[in-house]
Protein backbone atom coordinates (compact mmCIF):
# COMPACT_ATOMS: atom_id res chain seq x y z
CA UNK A 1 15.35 20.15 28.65
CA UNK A 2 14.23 22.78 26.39
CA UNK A 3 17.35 21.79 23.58
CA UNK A 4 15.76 17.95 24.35
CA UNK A 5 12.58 18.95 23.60
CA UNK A 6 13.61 21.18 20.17
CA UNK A 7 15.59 18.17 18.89
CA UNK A 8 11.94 15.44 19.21
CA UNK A 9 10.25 18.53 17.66
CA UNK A 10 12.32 17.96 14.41
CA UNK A 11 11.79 14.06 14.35
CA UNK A 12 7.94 14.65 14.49
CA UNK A 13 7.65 17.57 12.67
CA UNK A 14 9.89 16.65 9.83
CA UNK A 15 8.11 13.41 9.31
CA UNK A 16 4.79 14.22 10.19
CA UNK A 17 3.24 11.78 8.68
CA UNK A 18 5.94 8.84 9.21
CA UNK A 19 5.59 9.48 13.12
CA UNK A 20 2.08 9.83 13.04
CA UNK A 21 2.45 12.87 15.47
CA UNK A 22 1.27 15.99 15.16
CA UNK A 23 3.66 19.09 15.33
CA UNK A 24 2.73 20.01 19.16
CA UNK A 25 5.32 21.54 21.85
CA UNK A 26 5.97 18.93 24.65
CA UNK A 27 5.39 20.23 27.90
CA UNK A 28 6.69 17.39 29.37
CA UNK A 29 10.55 16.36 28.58
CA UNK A 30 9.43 12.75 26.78
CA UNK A 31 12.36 10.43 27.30
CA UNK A 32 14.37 8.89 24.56
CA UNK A 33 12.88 5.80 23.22
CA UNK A 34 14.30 2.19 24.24
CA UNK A 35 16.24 0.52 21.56
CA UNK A 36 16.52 -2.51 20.36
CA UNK A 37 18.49 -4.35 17.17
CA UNK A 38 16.49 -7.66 16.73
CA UNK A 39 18.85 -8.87 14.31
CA UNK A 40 17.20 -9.38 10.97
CA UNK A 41 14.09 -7.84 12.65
CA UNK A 42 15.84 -4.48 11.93
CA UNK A 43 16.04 -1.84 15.04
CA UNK A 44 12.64 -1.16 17.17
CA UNK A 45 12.12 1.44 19.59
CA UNK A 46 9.81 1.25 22.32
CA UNK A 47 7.91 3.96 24.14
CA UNK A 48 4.43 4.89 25.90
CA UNK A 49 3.71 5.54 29.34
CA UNK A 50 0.55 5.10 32.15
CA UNK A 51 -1.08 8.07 33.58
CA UNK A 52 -4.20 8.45 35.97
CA UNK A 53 -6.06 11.41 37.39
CA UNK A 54 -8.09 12.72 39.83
CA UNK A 55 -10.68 15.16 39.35
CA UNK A 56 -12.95 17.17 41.35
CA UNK A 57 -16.14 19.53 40.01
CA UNK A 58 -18.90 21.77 40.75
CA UNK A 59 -22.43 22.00 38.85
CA UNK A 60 -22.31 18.37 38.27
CA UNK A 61 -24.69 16.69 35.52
CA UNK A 62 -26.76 14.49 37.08
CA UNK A 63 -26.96 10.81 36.31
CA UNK A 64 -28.75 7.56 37.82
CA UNK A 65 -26.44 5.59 36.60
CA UNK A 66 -23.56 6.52 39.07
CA UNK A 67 -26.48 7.82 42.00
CA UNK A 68 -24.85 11.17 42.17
CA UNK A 69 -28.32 12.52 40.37
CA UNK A 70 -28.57 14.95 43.95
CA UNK A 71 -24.70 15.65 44.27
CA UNK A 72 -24.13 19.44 43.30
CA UNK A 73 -20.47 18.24 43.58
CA UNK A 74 -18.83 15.29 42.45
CA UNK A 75 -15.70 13.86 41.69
CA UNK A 76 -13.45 10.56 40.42
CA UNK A 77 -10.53 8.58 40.50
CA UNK A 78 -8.91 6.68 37.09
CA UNK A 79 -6.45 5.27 35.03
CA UNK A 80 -7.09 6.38 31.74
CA UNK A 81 -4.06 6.28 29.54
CA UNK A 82 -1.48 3.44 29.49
CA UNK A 83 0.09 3.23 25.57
CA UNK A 84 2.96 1.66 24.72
CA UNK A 85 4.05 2.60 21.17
CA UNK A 86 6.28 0.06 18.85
CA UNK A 87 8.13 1.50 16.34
CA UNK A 88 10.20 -0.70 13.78
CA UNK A 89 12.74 2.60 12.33
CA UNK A 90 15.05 1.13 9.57
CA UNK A 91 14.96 -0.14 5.85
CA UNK A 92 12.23 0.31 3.55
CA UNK A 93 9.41 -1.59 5.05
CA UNK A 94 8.68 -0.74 8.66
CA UNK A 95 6.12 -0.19 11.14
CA UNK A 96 3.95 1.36 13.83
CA UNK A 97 1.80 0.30 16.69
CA UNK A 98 -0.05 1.98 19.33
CA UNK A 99 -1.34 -0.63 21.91
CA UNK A 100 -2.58 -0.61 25.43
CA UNK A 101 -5.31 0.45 27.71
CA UNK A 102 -7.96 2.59 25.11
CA UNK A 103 -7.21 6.12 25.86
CA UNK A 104 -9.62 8.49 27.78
CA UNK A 105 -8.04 12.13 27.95
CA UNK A 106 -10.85 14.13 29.37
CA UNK A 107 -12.33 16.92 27.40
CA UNK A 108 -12.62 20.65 28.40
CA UNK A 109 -16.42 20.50 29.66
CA UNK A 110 -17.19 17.08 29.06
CA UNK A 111 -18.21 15.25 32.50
CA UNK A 112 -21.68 13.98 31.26
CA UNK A 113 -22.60 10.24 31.22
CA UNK A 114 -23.99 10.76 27.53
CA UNK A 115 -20.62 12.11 26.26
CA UNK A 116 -17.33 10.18 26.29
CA UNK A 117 -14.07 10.54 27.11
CA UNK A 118 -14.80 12.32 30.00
CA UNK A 119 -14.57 13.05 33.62
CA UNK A 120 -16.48 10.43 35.28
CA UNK A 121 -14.67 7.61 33.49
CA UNK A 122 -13.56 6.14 36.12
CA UNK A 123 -12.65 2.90 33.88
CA UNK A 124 -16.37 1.64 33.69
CA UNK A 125 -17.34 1.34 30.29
CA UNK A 126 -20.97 1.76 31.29
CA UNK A 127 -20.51 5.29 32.31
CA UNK A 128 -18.54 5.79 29.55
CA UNK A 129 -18.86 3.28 26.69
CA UNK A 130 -18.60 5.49 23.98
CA UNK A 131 -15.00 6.55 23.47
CA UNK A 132 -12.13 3.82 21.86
CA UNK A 133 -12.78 0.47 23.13
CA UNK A 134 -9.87 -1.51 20.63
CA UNK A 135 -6.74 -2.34 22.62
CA UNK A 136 -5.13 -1.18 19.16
CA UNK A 137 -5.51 2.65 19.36
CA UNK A 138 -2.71 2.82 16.11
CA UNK A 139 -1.07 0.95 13.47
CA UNK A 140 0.23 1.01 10.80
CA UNK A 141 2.53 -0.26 8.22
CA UNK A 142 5.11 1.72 6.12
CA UNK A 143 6.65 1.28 2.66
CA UNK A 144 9.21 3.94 2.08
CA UNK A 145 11.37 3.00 -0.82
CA UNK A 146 13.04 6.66 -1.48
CA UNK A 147 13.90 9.45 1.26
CA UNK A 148 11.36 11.94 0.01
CA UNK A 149 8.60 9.61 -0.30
CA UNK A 150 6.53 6.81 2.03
CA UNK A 151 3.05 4.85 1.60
CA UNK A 152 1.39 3.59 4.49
CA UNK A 153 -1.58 1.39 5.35
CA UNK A 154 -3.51 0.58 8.98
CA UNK A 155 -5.26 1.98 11.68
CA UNK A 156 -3.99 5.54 11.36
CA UNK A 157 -3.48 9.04 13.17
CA UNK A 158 -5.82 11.63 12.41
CA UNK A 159 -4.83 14.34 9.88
CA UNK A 160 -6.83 16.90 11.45
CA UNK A 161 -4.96 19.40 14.21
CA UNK A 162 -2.35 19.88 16.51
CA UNK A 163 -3.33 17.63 19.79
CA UNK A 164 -2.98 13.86 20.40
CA UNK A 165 -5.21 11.92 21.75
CA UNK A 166 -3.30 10.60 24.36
CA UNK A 167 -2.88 13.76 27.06
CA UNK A 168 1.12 13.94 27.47
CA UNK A 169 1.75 14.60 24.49
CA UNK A 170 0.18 17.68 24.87
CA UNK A 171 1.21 20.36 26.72
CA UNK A 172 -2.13 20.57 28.51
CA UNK A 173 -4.11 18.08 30.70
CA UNK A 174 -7.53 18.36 29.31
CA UNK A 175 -7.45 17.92 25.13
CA UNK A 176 -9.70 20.69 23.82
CA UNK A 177 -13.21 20.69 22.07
CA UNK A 178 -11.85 21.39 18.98
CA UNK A 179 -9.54 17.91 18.62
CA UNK A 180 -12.70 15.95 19.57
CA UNK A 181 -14.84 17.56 17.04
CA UNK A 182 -11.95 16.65 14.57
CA UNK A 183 -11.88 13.19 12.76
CA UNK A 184 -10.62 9.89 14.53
CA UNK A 185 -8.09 6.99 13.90
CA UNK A 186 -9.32 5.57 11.23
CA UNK A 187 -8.58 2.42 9.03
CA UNK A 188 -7.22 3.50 5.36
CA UNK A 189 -4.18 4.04 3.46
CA UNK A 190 -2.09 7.04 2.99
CA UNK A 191 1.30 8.77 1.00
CA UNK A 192 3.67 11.43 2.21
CA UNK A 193 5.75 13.65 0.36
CA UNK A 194 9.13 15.53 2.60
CA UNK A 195 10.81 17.73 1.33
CA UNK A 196 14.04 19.76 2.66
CA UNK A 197 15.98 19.15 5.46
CA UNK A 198 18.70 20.92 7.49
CA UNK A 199 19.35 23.64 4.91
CA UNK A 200 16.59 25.81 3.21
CA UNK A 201 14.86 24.92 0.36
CA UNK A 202 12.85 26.71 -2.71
CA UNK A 203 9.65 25.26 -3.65
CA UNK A 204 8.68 28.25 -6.45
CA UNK A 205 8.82 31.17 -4.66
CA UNK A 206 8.60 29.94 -0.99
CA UNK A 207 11.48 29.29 1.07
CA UNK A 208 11.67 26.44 3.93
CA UNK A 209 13.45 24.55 5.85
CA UNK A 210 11.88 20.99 5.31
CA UNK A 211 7.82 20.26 4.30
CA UNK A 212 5.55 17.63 4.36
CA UNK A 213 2.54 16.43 2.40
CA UNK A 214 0.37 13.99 3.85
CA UNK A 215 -2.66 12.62 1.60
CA UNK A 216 -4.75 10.15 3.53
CA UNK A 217 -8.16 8.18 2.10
CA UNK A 218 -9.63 6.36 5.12
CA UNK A 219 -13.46 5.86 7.00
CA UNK A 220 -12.74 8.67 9.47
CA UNK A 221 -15.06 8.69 12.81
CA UNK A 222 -14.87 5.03 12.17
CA UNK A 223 -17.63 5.25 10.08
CA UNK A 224 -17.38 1.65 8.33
CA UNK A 225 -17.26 3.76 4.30
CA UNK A 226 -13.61 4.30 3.01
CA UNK A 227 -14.81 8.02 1.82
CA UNK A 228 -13.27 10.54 3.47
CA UNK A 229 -10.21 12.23 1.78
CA UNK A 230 -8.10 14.11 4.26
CA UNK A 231 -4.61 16.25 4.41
CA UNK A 232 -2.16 17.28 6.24
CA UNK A 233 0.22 20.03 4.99
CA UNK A 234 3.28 20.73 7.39
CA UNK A 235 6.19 23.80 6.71
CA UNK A 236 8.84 24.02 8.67
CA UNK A 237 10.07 27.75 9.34
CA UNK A 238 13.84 27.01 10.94
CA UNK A 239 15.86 23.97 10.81
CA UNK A 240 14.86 22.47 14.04
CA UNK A 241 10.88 22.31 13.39
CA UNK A 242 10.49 23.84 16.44
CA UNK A 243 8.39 26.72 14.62
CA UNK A 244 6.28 25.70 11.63
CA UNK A 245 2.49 26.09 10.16
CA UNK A 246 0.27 23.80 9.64
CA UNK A 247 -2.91 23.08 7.22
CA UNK A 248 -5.03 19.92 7.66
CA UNK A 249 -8.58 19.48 6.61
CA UNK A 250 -10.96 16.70 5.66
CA UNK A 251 -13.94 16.02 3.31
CA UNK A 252 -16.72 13.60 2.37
CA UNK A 253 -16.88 11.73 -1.37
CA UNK A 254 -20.22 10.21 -0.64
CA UNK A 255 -22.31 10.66 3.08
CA UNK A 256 -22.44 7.46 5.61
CA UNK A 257 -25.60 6.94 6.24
CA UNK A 258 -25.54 3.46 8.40
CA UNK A 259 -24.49 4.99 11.85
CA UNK A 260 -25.82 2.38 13.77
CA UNK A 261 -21.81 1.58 15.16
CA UNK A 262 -21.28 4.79 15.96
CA UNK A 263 -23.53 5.71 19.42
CA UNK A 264 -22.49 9.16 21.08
CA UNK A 265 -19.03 9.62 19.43
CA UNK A 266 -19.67 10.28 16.02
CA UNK A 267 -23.73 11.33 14.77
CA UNK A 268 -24.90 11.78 11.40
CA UNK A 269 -23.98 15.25 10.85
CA UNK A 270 -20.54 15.08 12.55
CA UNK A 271 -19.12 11.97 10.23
CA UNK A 272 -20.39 13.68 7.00
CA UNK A 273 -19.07 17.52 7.85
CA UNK A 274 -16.32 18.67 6.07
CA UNK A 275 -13.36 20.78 7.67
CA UNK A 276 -10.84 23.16 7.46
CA UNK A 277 -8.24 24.43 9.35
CA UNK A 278 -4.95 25.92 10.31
CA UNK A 279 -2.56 25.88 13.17
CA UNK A 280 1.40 26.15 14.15
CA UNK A 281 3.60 26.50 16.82
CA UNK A 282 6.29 29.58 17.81
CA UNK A 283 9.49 29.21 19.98
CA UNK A 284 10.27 32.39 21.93
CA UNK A 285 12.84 31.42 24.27
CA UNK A 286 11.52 29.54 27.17
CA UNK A 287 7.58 30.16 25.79
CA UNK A 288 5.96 28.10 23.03
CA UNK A 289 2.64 29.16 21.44
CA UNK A 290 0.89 27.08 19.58
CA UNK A 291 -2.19 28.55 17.75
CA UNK A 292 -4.79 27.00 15.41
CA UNK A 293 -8.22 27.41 14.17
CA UNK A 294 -10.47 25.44 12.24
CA UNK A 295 -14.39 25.65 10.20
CA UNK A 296 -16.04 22.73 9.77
CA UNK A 297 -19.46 22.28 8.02
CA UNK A 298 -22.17 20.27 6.89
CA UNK A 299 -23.73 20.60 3.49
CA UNK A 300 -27.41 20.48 3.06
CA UNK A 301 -27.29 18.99 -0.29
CA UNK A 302 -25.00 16.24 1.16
CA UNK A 303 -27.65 13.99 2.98
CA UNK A 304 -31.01 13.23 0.59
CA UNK A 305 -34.47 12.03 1.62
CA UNK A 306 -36.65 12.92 4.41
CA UNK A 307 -33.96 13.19 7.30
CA UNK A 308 -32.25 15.84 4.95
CA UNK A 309 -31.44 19.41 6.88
CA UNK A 310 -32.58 21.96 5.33
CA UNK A 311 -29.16 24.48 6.33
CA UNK A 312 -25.56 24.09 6.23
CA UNK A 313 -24.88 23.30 10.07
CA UNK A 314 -21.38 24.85 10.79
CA UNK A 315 -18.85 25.87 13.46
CA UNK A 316 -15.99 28.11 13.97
CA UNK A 317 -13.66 27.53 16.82
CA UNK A 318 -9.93 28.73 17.68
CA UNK A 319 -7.65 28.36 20.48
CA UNK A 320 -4.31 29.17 21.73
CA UNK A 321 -2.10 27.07 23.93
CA UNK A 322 1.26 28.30 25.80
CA UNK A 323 3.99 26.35 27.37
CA UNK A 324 6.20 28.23 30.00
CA UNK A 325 9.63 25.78 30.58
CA UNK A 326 10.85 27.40 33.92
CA UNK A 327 13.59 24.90 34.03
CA UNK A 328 14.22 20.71 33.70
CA UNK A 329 11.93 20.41 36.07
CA UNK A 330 8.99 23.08 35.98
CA UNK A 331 6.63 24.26 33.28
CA UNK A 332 3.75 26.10 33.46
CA UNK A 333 1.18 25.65 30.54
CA UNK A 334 -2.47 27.23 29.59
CA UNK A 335 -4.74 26.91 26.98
CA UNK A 336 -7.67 28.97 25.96
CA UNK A 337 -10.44 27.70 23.37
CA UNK A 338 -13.98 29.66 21.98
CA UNK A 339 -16.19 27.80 19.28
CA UNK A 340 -19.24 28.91 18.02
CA UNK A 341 -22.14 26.92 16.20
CA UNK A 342 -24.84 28.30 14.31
CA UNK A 343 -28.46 28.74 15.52
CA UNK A 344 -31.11 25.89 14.44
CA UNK A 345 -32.72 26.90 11.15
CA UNK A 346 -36.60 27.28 11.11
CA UNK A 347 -36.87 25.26 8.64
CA UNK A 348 -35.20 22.26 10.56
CA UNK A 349 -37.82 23.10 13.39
CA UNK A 350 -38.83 25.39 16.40
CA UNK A 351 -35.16 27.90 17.38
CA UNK A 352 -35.80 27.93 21.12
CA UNK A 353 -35.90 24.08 22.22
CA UNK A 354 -32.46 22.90 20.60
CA UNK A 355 -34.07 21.11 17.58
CA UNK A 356 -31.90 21.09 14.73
CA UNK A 357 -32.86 18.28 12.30
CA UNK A 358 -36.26 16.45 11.75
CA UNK A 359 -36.93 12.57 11.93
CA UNK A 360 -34.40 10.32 13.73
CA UNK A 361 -30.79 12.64 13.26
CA UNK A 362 -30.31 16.11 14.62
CA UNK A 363 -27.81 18.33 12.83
CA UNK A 364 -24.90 20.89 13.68
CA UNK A 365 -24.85 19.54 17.46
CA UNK A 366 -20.81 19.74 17.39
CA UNK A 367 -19.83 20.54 20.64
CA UNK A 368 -22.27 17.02 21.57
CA UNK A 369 -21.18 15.12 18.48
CA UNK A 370 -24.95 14.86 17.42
CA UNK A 371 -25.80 13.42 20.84
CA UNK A 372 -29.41 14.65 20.82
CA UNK A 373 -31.03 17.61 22.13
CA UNK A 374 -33.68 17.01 24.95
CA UNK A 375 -32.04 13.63 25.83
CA UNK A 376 -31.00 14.85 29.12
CA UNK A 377 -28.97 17.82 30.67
CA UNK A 378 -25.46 18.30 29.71
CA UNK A 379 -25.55 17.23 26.11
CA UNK A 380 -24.97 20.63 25.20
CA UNK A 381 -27.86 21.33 22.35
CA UNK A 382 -26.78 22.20 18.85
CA UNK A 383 -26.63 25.99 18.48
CA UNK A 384 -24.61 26.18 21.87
CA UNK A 385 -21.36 28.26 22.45
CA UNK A 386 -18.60 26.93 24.53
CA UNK A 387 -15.36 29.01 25.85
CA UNK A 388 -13.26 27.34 27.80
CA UNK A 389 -9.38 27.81 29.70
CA UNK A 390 -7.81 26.00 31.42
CA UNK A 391 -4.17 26.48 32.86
CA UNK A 392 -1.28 25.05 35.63
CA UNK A 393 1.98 23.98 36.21
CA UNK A 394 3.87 20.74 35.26
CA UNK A 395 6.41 19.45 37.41
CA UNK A 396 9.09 16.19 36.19
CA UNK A 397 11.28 13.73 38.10
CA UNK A 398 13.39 11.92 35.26
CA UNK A 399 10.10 9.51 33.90
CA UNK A 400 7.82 10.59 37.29
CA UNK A 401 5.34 13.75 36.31
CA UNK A 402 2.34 15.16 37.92
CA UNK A 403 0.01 18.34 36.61
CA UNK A 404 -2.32 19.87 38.17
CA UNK A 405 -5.12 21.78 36.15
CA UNK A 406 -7.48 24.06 36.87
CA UNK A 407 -10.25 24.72 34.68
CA UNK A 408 -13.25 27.21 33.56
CA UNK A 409 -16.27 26.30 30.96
CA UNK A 410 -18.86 28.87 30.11
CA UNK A 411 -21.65 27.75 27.83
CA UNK A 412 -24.29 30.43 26.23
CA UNK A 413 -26.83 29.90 23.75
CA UNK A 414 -27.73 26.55 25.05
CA UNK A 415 -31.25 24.99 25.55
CA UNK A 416 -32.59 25.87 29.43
CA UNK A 417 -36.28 23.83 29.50
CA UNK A 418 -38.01 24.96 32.28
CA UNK A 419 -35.27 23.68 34.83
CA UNK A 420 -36.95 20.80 35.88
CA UNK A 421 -36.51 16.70 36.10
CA UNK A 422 -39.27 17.28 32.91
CA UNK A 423 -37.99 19.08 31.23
CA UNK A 424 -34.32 19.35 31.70
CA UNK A 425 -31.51 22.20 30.08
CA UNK A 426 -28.63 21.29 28.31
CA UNK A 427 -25.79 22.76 30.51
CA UNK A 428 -24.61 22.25 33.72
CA UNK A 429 -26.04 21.39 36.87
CA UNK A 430 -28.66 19.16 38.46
CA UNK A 431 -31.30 20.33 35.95
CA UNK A 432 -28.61 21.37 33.45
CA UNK A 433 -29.03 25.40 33.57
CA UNK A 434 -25.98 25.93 35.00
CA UNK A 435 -23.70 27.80 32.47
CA UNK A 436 -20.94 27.51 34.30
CA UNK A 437 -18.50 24.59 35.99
CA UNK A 438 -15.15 24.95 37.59
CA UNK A 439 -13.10 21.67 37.44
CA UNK A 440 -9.83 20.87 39.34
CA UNK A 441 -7.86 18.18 38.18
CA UNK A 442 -4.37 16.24 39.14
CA UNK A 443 -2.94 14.10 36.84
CA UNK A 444 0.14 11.47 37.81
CA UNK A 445 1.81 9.61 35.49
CA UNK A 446 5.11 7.69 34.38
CA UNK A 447 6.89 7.67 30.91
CA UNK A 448 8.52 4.61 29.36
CA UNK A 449 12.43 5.78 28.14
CA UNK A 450 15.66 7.06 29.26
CA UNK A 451 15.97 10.25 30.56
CA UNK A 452 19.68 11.83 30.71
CA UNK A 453 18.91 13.77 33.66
């Protein structure tokens, strides 16, 4: 499986930004696409897949809306990925198209009601109405009248990172805090630049074996304003792909300021941040480590008038994943994540109660997405620190696969209250002063394709 797995590597990472993929390991052995020649309809592929897990956690966040505001426990059952991905693959005009059920990959730490995607999904979009809603998760139309160059124009990928949103295409089960604090999908246009190929190349002084360019303008977070200019910079180090470095980053022309669409997912600070960042993926035999790192920021000076901060509100986050292939059928895979977000500024208010903006917006609340502080326990108040792991094996059957995951979040720094229904903390638990919550996971699922084995 491993030689399977290094020969998809080199169709995604050589055309990073034709695929839409991001230059990840596969921990699971995806099966060849379908294919089909329509004629004068040119040759599609089809592929996708249906997954659905079942999760069980300690220190749970309370909630009235599910009644388990009592349970120290608590756990759920649901389907929360089912893509099926169109892909139109010759001539000069073609195109791409995620569709299906919206996805809801849970997030390392997330199980609250007031943050989505995340544990207690369950498929009720009243517990968790604030992730993807639009059947169409991608797509995207591509004009590519020369091999070393392509425009493209839809609902498309995020440039930012090294995960997908949709959880088998990563090698973990849970997608980390970093991809969520990273931009969306996000309705735009783009161009991509490849260079290189099967042999080296020279670009000045730097040698390769195949690059791409990706230059995207689009309203990233979903944020209704066409501002945000983003890239994503891919060099391949051998002539597979299978080890490479990546750069991607993202920044603001002009701030959004109507957020009104955006609820939970995407606050006021989080759409107008800027970020940087860097990641890539090693092949050492059997083991794949993929590393990456990333700053992202929001200027004072970028927001005016009286909801203004009055600090740059940043974090700093890294991770590593690994991917263990025992054999065609076994993996083992881990991943281990620490971010860090600065303390509330004076300035912006009182340090000790989680307060990091003044009027209606609070600032620098990352690891929440600007859901704000005091609201309830486990929104996770701006100025909190999160580390995370998370780790287990992967077993496949031709197109059958089930993972099991166990996994370990730590908060510090984050807002305790006096541990009370009146005045809640903003970690874990029924009263959210828990730092600490162990979550086991299972997660069953079925991939569209043909499998040789």
């Amino acid at each position: 499986m491993r030689g399977h797995l290094r020969g998809l590597l080199t169709v995604c990472a050589g055309a990073l930004g034709l695929l839409g993929f991001s230059a990840n390991s596969f921990a699971l052995g995806l099966p060849d696409p379908l294919h089909y020649d329509m004629g004068p309809l040119g040759n599609w592929d089809i592929t996708g897949g249906i997954s659905a897990f079942g999760a069980l956690w300690n220190n749970n966040i309370p909630s009235t809306i599910d009644g388990n505001e009592k349970e120290t426990w608590s756990g759920d059952v649901s389907i929360d990925n089912a893509i099926f991905i169109f892909n139109k693959t010759d001539g000069q005009l073609q195109f791409t198209v995620w569709a299906g059920v919206p996805p809801q990959t849970p997030v390392m730490g997330w199980n609250t009601p007031n943050l989505g995607p995340n544990l207690s999904a369950a498929g009720n979009p009243i517990r968790n109405g604030f992730g993807h809603q639009d059947w169409l998760f991608k797509g995207w139309a591509t004009y590519q009248p020369v091999p070393w160059f392509s425009a493209q124009a839809g609902r498309l990928p995020s440039v930012d990172g090294t995960e997908i949103g949709v959880d088998w295409f990563n090698p973990t089960v849970f997608i980390s805090d970093l991809n969520n604090m990273q931009t969306t999908t996000a309705n735009g246009g783009q161009v991509n630049f490849i260079a290189g190929g099967d042999k080296a190349f020279y670009y000045g002084f730097v040698p390769g074996y195949g690059s791409t360019l990706t230059i995207r303008v689009a309203d990233g977070y979903k944020a209704n304003n066409v501002n945000e200019l983003g890239f994503t910079g891919l060099w391949n180090l051998n002539p597979d792909g299978s080890d490479n470095i990546v750069t991607f980053g993202h920044t603001r022309w002009t701030p959004a300021g109507n957020l009104a669409f955006a609820g939970h997912v995407a606050g006021f600070g989080t759409v107008n941040s800027d970020l940087i960042g860097i990641g890539g993926q090693y092949v050492w035999g059997n083991l794949t480590l993929i590393p990456q790192a990333q700053y992202q920021w929001l200027p004072k000076d970028i927001i005016s008038g009286p909801n203004a901060p009055h600090a740059d509100y940043h974090e700093a986050s890294a991770e590593l994943t690994a991917n263990y292939q025992i054999d065609a059928r076994w993996a083992i895979d881990a991943q281990v994540q620490y971010i860090v977000t600065n303390k509330c500024a004076v300035a912006d208010g009182p340090t000790g109660n989680g307060t990091c903006g003044t009027g209606t917006f609070s600032y620098g609340n990352y690891l929440g997405l600007d859901n704000a502080p005091g609201t309830g326990p486990g929104t996770f108040n701006a100025g909190a620190d999160m580390f995370g792991i998370q780790a287990g094996p992967a077993w496949q059957f031709h197109n059958f696969f089930v993972r099991p995951t166990v996994a370990w979040t730590h908060l510090s720094a984050f807002t305790h209250g006096t541990c009370s229904a009146a005045a809640p903390g903003t970690g874990y638990g029924r009263f959210g002063c828990d730092a600490d919550q162990f979550v086991g996971i299972v997660e069953i699922g079925w991939l569209l394709g043909q499998r040789a084995d």
